[in-house]
Protein backbone atom coordinates (compact mmCIF):
# COMPACT_ATOMS: atom_id res chain seq x y z
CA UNK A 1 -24.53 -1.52 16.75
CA UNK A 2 -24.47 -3.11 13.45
CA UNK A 3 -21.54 -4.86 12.29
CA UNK A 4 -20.52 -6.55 9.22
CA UNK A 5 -17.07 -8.72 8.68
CA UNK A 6 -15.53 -9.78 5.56
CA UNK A 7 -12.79 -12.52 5.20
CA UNK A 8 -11.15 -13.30 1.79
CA UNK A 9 -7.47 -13.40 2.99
CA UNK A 10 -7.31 -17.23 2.35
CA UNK A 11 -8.86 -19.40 0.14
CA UNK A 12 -11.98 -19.45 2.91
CA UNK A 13 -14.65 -16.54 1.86
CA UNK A 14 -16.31 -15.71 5.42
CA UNK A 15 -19.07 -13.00 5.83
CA UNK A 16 -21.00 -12.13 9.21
CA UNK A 17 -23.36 -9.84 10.63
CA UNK A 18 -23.75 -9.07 14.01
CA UNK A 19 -26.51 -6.72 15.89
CA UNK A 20 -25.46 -5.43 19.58
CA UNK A 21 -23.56 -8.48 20.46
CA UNK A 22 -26.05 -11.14 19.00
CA UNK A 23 -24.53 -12.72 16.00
CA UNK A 24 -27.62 -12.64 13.11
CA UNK A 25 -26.35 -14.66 10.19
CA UNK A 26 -22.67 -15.70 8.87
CA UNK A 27 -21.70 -17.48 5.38
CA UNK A 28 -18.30 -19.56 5.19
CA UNK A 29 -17.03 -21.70 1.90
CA UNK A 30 -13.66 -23.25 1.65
CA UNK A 31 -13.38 -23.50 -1.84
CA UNK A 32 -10.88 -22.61 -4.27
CA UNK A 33 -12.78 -20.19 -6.17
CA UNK A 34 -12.54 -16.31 -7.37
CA UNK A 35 -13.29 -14.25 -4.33
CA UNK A 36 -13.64 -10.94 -6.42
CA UNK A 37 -16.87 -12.24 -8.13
CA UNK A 38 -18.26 -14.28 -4.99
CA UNK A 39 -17.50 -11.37 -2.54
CA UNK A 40 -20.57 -9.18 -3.37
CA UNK A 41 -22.96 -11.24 -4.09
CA UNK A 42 -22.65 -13.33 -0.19
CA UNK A 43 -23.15 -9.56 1.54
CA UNK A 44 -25.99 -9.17 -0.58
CA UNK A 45 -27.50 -12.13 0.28
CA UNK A 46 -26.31 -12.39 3.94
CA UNK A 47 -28.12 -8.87 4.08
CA UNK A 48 -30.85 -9.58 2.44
CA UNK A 49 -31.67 -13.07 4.97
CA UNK A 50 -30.81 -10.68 7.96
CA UNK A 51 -33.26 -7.97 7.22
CA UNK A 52 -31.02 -4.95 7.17
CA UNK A 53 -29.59 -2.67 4.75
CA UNK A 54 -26.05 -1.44 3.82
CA UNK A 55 -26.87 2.42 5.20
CA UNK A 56 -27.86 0.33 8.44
CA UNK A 57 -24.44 -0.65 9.08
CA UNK A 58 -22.32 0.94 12.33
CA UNK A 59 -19.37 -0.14 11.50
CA UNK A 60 -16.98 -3.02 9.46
CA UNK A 61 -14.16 -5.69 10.22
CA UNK A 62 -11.99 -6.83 8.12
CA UNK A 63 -9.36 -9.53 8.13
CA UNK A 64 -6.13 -8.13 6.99
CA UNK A 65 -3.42 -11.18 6.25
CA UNK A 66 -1.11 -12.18 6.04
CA UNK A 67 -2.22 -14.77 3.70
CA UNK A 68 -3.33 -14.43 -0.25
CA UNK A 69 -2.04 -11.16 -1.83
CA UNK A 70 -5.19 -11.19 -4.00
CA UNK A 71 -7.83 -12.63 -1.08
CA UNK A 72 -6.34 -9.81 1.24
CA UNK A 73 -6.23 -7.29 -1.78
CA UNK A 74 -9.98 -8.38 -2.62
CA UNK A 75 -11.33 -7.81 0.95
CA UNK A 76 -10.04 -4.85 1.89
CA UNK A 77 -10.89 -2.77 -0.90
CA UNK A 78 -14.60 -4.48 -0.20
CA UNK A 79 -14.51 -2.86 3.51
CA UNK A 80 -12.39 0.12 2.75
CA UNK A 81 -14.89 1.44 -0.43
CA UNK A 82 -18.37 0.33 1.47
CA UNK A 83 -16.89 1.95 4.85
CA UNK A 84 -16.02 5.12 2.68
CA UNK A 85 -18.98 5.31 0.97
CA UNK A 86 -21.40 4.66 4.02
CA UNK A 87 -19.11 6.69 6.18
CA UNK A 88 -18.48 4.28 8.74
CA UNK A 89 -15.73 3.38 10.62
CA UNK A 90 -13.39 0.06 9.20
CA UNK A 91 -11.05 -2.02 11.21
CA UNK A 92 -8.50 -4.43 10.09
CA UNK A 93 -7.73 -7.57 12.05
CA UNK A 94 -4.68 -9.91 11.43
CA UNK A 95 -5.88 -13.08 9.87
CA UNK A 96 -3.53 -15.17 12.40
CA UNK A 97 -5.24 -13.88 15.18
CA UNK A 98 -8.78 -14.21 13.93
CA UNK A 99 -7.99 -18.18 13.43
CA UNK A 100 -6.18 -18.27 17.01
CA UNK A 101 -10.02 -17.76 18.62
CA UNK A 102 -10.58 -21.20 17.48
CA UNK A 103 -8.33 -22.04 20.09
CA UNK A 104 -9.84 -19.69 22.92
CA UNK A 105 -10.66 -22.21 25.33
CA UNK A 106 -7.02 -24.14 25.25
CA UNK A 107 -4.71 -23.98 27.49
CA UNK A 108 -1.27 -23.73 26.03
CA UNK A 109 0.22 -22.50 23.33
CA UNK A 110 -1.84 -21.59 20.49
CA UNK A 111 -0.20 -21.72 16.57
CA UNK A 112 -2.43 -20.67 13.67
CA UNK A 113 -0.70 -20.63 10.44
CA UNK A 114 -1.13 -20.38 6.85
CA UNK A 115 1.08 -22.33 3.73
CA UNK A 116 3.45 -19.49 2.07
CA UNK A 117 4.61 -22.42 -0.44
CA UNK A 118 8.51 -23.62 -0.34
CA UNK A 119 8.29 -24.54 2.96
CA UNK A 120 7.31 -21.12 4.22
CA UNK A 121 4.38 -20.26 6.50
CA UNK A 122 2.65 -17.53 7.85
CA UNK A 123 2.89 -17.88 11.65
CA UNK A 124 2.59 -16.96 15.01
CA UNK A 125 2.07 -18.11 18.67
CA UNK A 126 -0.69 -17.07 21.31
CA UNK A 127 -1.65 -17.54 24.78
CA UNK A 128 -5.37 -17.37 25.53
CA UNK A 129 -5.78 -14.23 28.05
CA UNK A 130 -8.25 -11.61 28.94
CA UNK A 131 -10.54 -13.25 26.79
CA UNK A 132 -8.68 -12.69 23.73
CA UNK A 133 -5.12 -14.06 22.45
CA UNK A 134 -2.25 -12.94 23.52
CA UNK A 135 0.91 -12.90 21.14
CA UNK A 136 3.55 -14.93 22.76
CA UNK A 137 5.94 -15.89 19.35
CA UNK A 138 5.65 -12.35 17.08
CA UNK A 139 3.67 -12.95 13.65
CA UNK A 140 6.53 -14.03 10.70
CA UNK A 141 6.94 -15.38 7.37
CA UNK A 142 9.89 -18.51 7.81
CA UNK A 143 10.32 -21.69 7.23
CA UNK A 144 8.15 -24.37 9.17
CA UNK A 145 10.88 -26.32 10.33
CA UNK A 146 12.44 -23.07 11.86
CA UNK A 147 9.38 -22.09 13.21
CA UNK A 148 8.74 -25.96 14.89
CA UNK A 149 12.38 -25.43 16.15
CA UNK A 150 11.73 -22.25 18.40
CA UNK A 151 8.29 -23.72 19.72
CA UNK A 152 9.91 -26.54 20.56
CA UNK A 153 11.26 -25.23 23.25
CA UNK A 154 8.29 -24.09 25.23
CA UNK A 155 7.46 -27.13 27.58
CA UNK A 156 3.43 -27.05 27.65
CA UNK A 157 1.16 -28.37 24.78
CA UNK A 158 0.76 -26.49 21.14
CA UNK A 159 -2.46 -26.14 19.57
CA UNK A 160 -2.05 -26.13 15.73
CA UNK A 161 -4.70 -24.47 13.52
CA UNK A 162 -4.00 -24.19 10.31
CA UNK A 163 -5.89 -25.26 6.95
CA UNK A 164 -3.02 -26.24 4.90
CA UNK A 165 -2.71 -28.90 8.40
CA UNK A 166 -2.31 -31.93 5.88
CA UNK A 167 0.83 -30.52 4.25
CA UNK A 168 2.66 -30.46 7.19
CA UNK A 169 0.62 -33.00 9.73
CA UNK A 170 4.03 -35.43 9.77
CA UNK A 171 7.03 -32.53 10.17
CA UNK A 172 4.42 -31.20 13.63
CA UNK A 173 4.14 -34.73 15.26
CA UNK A 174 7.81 -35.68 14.15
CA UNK A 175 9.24 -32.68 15.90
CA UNK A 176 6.52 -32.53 18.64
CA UNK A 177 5.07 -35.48 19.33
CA UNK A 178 2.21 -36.20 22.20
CA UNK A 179 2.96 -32.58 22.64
CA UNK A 180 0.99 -31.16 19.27
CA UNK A 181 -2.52 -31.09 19.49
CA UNK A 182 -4.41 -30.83 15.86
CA UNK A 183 -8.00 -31.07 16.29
CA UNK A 184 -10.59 -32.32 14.02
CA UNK A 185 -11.21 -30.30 10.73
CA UNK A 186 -13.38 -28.02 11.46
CA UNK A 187 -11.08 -26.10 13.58
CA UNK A 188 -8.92 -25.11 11.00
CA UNK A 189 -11.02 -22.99 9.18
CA UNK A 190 -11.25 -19.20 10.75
CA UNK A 191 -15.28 -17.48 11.39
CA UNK A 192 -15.87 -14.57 10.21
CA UNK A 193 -18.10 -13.95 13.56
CA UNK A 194 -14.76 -14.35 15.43
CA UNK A 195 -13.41 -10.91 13.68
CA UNK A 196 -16.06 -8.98 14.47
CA UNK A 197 -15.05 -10.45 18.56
CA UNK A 198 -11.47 -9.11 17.46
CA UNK A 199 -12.54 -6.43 16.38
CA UNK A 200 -14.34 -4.97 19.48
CA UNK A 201 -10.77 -5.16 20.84
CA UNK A 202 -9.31 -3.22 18.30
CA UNK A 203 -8.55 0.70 17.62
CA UNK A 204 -10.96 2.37 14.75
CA UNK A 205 -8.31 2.98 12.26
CA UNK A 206 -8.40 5.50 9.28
CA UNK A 207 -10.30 4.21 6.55
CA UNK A 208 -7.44 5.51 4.07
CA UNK A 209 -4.60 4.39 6.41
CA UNK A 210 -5.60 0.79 6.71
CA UNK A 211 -3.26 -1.41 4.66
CA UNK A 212 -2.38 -5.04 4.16
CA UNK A 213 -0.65 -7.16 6.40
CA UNK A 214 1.31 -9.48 3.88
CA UNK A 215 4.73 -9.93 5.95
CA UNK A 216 6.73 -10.27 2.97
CA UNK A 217 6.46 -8.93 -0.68
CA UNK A 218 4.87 -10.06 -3.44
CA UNK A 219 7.39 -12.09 -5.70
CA UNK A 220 7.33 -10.09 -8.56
CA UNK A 221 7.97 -7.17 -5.95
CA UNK A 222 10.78 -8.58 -4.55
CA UNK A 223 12.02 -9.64 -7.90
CA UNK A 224 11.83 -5.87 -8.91
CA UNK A 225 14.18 -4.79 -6.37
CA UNK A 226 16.72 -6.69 -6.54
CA UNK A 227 16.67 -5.94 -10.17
CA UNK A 228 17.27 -2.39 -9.23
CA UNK A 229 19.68 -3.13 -6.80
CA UNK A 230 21.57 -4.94 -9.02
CA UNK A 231 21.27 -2.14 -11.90
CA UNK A 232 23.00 0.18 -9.11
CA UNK A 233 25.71 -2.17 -8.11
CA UNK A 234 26.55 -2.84 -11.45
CA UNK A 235 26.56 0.95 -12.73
């Protein structure tokens, strides 16, 4: 079973290739550059280093946000048009979870999240069970000191995993204290081998049915209806 996953729902690009449950090669950059030009180009040459071809491929992962609307846009019309085209089956993972496996061997409460700007994050709380995480706190789009609030009240220690952890380091341990446990950087950035873990949890879906996971709508979106709602109360 060949298995390629693809990551561009945050600023990280991750790409990995596994081959019956031996992991073969993986590429990972955290840099703020344009996934839709990079995307190609690292399956081609994570292919290429691995020996194998695209027709070669049993099956794809994908990591479906929440995060960026264009990193989650980018990666899974990547996976959705090569698992078309190849005729393979495609399975979306939430981003969240992928990132909570960094936490697999911790024994509390596990809190990946991403920045959604204004004080906002992407968020959600897992348990590490049946060697995978279990969702304790439901995934949600809210503000961090809301979020800090409800965790609060669980009396065991939180992992935090997050790589926007700098911009909100000081509200954790203020609200937390010896309680919060952030570990060293390199924990805060998600593998792309860990989805294709997730993913041999997870239901094939229909290549055409798999959509994004945002959690909220696009501004502009959201800003379009309420135009239209106010256009109908006003009418």
């Amino acid at each position: 079973m060949n298995i390629l996953a693809i990551d561009t729902s945050n600023q990280v690009l991750g790409v990995a290739i596994a081959k019956d449950n031996q992991l073969l090669g993986e590429i990972k950059t955290n840099l703020a550059k344009n996934h839709s030009v990079r995307l190609m180009p690292a399956i081609d040459q994570l292919m290429n280093e691995v020996s194998m071809k695209p027709e070669e491929l049993d099956k794809i992962v994908v990591a479906k946000g929440p995060g960026s609307y264009t990193g989650v846009r980018i990666g899974l019309a990547t996976a959705k048009s090569m698992a078309w085209a190849l005729r393979v089956p495609v399975i979306g993972v939430s981003s969240l979870e992928v990132l909570a496996y960094q936490g697999r061997f911790f024994n509390g409460l596990i809190c990946p999240f991403f920045d959604a700007r204004r004080g906002l994050v992407f968020s959600a709380a897992y348990e590490w069970g049946a060697e995978q995480p279990v969702e304790k706190y439901k995934e949600t789009n809210m503000l961090m000191t809301d979020f800090l609030d409800a965790i609060s009240e669980e009396e065991k220690p939180v992992l935090f995993l997050s790589p926007d952890i700098e911009l909100y380091r000081d509200k954790i341990k203020e609200k937390l204290g010896d309680r919060a446990i952030i570990p060293a950087f390199s924990f805060h950035v998600a593998d792309a081998s860990h989805l294709i873990v997730a993913g041999t949890k997870k239901q094939v879906e229909s290549t055409h049915a798999l959509t994004p996971n945002y959690l909220r709508l696009a501004e502009a979106e959201a800003k379009w209806i309420q135009q239209q709602k106010d256009q109908q109360s006003n009418e």
